[in-house]
PDB file of N, CA and C in Angstrom:
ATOM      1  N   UNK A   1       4.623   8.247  -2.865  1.00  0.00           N
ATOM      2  CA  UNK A   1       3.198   8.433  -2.897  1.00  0.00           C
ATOM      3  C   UNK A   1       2.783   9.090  -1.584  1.00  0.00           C
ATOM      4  N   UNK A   2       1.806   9.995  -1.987  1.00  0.00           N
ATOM      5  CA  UNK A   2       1.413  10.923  -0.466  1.00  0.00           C
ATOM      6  C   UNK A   2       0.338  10.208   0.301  1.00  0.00           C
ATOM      7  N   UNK A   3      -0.239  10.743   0.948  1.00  0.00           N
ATOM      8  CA  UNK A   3      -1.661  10.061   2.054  1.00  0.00           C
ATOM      9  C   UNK A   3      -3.094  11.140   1.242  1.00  0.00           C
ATOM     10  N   UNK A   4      -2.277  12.383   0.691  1.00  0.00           N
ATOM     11  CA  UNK A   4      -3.361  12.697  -0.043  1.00  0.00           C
ATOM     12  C   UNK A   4      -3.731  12.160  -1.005  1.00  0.00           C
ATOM     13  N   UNK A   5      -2.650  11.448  -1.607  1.00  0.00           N
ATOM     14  CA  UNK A   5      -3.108  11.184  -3.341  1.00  0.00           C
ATOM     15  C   UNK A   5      -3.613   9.669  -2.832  1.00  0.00           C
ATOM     16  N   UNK A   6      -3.645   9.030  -2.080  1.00  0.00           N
ATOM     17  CA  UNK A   6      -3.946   7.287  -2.006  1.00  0.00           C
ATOM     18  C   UNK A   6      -5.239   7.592  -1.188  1.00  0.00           C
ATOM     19  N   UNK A   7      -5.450   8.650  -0.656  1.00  0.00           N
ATOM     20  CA  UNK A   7      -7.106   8.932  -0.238  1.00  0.00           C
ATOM     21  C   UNK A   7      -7.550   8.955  -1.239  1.00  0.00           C
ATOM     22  N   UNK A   8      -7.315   9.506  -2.910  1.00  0.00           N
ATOM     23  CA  UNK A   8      -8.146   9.779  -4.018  1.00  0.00           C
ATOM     24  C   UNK A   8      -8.597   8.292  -4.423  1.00  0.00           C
ATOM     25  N   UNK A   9      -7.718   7.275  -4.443  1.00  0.00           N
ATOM     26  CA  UNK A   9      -8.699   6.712  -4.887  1.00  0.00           C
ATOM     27  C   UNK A   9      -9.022   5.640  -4.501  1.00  0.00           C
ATOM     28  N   UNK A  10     -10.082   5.234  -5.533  1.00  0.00           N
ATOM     29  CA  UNK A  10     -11.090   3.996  -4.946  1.00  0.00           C
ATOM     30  C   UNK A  10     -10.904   2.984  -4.341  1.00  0.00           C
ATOM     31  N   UNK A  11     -11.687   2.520  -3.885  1.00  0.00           N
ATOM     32  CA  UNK A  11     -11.386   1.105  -3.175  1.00  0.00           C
ATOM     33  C   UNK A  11     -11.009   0.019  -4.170  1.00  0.00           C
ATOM     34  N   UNK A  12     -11.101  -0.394  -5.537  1.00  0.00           N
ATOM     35  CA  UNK A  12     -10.478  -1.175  -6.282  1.00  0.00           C
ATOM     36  C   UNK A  12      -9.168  -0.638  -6.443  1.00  0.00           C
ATOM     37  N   UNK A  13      -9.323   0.586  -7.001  1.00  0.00           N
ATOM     38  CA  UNK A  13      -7.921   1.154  -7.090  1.00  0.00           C
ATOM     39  C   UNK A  13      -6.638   0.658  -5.847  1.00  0.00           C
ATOM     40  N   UNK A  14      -6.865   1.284  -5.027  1.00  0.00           N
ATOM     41  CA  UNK A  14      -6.571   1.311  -3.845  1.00  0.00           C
ATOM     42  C   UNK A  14      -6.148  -0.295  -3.622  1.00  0.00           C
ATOM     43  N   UNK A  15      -6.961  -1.185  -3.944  1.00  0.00           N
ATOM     44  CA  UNK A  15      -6.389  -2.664  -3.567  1.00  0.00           C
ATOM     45  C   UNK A  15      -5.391  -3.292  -4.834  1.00  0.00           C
ATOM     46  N   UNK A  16      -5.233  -2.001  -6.032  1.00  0.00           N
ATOM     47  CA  UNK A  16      -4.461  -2.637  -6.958  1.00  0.00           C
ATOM     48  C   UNK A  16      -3.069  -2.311  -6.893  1.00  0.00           C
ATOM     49  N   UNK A  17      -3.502  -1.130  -5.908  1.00  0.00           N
ATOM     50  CA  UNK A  17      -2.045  -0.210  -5.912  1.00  0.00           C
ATOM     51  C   UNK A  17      -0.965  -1.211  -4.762  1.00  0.00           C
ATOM     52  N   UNK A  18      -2.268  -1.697  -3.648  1.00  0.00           N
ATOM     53  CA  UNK A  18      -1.276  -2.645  -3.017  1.00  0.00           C
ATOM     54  C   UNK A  18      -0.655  -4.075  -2.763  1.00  0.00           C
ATOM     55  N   UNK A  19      -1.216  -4.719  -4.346  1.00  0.00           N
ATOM     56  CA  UNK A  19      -0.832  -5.723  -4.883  1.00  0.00           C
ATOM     57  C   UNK A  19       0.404  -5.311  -5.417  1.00  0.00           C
ATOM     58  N   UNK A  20       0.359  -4.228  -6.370  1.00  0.00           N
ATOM     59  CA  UNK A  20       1.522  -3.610  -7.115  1.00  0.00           C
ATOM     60  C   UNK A  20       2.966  -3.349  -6.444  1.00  0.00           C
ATOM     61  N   UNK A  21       2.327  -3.027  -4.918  1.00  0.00           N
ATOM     62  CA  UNK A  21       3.696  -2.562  -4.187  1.00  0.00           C
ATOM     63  C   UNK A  21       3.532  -3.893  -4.217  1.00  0.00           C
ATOM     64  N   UNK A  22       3.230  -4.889  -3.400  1.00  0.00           N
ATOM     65  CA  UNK A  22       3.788  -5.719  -2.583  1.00  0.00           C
ATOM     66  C   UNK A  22       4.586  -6.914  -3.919  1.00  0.00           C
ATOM     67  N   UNK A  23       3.654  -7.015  -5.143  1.00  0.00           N
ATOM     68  CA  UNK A  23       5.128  -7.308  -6.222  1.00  0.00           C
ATOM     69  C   UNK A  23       6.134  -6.655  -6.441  1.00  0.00           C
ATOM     70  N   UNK A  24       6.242  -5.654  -7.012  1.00  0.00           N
ATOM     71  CA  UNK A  24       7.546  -4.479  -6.089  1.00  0.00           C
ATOM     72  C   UNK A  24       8.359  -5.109  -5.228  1.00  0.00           C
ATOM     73  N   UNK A  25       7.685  -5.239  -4.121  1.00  0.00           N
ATOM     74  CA  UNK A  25       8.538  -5.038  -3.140  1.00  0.00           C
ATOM     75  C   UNK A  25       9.189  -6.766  -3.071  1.00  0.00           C
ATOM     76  N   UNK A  26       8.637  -7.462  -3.634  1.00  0.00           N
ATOM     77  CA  UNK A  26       9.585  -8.799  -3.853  1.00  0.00           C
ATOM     78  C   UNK A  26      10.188  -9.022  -4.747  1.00  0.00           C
ATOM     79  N   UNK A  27      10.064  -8.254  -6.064  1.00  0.00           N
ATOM     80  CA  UNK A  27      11.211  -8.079  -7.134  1.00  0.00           C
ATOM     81  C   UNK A  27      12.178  -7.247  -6.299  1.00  0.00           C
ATOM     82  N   UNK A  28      12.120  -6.633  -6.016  1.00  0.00           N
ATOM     83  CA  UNK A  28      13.013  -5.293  -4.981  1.00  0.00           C
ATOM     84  C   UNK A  28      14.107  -6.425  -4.201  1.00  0.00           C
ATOM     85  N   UNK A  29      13.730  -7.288  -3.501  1.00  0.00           N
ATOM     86  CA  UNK A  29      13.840  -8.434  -2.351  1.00  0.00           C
ATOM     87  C   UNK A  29      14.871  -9.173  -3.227  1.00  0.00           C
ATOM     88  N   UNK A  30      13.932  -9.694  -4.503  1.00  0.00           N
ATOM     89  CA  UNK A  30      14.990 -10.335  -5.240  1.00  0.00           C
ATOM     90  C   UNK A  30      16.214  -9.947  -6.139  1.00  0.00           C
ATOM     91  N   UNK A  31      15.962  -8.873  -6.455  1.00  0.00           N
ATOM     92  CA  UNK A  31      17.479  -7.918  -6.606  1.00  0.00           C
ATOM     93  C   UNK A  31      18.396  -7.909  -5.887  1.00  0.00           C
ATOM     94  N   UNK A  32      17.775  -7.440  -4.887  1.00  0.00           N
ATOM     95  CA  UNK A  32      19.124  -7.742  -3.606  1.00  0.00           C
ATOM     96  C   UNK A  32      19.515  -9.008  -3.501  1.00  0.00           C
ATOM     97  N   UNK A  33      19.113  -9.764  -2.970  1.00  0.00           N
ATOM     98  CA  UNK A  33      19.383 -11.466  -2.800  1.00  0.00           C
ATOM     99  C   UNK A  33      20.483 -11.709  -4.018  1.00  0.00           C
ATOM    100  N   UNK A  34      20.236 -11.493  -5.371  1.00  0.00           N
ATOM    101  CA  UNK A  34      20.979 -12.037  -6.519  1.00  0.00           C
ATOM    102  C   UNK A  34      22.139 -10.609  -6.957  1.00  0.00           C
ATOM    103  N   UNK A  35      22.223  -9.628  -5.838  1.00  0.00           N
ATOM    104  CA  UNK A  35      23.539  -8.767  -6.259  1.00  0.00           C
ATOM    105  C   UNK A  35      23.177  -7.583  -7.510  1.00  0.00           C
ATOM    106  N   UNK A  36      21.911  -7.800  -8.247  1.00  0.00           N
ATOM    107  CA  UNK A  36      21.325  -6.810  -9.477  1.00  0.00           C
ATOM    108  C   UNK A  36      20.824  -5.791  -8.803  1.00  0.00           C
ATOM    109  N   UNK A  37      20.265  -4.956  -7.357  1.00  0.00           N
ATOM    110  CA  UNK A  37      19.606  -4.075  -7.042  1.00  0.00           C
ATOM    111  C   UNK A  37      20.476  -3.295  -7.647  1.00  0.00           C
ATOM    112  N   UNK A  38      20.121  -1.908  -7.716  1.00  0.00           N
ATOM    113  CA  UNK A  38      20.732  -0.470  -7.780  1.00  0.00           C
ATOM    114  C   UNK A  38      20.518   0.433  -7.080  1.00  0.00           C
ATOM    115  N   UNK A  39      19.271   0.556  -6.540  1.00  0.00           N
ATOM    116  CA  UNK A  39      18.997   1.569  -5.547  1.00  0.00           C
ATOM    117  C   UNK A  39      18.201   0.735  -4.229  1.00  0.00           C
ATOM    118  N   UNK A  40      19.124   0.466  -3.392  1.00  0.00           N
ATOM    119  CA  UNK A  40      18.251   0.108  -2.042  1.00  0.00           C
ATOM    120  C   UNK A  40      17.458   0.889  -1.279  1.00  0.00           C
ATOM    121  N   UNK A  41      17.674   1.712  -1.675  1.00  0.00           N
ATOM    122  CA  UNK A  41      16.341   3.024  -0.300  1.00  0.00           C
ATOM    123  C   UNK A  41      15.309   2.487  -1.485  1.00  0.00           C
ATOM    124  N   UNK A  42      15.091   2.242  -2.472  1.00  0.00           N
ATOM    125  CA  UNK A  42      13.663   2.102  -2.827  1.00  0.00           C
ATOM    126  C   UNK A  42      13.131   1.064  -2.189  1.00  0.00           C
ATOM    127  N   UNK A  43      13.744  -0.276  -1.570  1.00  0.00           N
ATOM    128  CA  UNK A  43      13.260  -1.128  -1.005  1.00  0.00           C
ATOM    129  C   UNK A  43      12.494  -0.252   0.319  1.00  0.00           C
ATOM    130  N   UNK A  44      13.124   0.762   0.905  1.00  0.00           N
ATOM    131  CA  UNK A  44      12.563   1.433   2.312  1.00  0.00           C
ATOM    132  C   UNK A  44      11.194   2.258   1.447  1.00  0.00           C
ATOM    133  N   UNK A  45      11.756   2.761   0.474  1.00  0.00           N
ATOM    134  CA  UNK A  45      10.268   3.295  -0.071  1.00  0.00           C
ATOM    135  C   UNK A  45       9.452   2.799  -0.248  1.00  0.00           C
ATOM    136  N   UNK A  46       9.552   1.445  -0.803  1.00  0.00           N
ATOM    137  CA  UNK A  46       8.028   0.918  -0.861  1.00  0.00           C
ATOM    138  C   UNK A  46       7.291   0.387   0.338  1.00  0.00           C
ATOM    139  N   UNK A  47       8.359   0.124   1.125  1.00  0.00           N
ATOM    140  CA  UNK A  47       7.527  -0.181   2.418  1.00  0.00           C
ATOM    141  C   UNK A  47       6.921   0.958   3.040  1.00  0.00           C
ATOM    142  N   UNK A  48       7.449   2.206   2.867  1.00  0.00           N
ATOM    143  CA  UNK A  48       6.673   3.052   3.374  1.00  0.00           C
ATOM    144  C   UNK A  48       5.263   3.337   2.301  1.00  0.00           C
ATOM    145  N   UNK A  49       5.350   3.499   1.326  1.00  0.00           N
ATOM    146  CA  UNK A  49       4.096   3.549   0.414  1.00  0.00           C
ATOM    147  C   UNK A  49       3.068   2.089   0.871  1.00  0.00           C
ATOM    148  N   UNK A  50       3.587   1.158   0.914  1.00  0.00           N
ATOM    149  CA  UNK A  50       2.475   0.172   1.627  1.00  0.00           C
ATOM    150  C   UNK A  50       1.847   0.190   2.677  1.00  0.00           C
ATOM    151  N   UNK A  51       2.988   0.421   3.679  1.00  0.00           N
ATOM    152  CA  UNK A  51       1.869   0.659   5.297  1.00  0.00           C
ATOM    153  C   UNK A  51       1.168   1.784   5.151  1.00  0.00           C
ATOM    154  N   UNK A  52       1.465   3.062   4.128  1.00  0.00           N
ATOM    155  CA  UNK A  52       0.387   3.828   3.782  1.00  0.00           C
ATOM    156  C   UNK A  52      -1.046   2.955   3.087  1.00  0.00           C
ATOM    157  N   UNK A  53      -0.632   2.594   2.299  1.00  0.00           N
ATOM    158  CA  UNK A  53      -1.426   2.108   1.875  1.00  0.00           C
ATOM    159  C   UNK A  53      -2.472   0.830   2.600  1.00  0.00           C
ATOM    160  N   UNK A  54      -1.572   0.484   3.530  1.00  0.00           N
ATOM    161  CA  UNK A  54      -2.866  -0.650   3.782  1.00  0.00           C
ATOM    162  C   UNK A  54      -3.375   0.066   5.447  1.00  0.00           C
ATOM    163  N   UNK A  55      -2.400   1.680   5.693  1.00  0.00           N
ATOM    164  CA  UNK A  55      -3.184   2.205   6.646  1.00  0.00           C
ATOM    165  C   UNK A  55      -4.301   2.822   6.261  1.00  0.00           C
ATOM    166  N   UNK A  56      -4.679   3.306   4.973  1.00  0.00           N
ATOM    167  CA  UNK A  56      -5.837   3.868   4.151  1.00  0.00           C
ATOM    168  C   UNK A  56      -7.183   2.642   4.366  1.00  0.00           C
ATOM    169  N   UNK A  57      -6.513   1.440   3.858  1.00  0.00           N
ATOM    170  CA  UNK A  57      -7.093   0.027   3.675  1.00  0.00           C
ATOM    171  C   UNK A  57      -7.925  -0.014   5.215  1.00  0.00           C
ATOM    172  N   UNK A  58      -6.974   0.027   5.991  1.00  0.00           N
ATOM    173  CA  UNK A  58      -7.832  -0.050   7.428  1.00  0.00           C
ATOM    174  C   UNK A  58      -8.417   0.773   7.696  1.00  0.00           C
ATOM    175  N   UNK A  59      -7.933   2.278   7.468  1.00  0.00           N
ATOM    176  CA  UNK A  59      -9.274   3.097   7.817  1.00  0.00           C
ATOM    177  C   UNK A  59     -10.536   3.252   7.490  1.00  0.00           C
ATOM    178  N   UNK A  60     -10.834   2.857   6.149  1.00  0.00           N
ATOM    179  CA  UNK A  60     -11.888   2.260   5.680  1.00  0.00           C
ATOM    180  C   UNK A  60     -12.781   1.699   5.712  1.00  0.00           C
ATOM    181  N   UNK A  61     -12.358   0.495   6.038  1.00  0.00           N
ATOM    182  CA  UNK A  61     -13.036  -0.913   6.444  1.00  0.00           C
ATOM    183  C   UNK A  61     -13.415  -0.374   8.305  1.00  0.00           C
ATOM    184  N   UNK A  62     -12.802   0.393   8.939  1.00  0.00           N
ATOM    185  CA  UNK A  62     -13.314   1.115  10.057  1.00  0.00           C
ATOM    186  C   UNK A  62     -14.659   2.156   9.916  1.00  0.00           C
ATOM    187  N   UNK A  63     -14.387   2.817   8.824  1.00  0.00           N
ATOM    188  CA  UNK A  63     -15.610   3.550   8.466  1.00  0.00           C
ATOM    189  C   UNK A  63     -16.572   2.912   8.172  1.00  0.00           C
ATOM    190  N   UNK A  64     -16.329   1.582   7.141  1.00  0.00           N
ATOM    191  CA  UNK A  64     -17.850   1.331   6.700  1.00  0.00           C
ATOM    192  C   UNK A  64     -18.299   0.654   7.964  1.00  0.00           C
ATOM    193  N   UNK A  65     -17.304   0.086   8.925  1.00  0.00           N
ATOM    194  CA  UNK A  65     -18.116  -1.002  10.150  1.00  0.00           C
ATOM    195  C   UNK A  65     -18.986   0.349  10.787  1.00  0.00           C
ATOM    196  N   UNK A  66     -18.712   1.382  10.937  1.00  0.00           N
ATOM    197  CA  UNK A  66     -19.108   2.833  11.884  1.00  0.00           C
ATOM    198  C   UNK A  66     -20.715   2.970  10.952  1.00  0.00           C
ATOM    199  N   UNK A  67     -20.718   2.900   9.490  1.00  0.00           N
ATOM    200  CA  UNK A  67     -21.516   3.339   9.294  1.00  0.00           C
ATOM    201  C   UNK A  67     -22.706   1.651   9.454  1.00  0.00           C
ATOM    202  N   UNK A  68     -22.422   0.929   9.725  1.00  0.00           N
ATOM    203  CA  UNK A  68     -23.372  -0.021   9.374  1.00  0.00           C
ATOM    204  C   UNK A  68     -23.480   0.187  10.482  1.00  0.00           C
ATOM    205  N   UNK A  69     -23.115  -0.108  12.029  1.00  0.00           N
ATOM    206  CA  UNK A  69     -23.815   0.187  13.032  1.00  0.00           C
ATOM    207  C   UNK A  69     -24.743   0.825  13.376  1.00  0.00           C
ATOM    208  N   UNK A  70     -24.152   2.430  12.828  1.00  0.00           N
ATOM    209  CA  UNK A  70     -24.697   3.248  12.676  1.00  0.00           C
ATOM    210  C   UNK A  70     -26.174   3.308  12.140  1.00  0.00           C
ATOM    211  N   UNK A  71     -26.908   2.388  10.761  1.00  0.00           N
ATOM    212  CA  UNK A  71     -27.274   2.226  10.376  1.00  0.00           C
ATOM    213  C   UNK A  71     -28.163   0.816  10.762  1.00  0.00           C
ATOM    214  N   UNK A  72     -27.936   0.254  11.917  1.00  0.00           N
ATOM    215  CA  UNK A  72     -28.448  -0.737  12.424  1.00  0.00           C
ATOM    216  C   UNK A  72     -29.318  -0.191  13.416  1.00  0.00           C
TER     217      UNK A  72
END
């Protein structure tokens, strides 16, 4: 997943996508643990799609604090 395409969307979106990884990423966890994984770089992939994702998450929640000040 890019930084362009997780800018598109919404803020629900956006908080579903990183529920989704982070189940992912503990089925992922538990593959390994029990010997069933097949591809381990996807475990590195999803961690990188998450800290994207919850770096989107923070930039956000930075903007709206900017605009309420702003607006104060």
């Amino acid at each position: 997943m890019k930084a362009e395409e997780i800018r598109a969307f919404a803020d629900t979106e956006l908080g579903q996508k990183v529920k989704d990884a982070r189940v992912e990423l503990f089925n992922l966890r538990f593959q390994l643990a029990t010997g069933q994984l097949d591809n381990p770089q996807r475990i590195k992939a999803i961690k990188h799609d998450l800290a994207r994702l919850h770096t989107e998450v923070r930039a956000r929640e930075i903007e709206a604090a900017r605009k309420a000040r702003a607006a104060s």
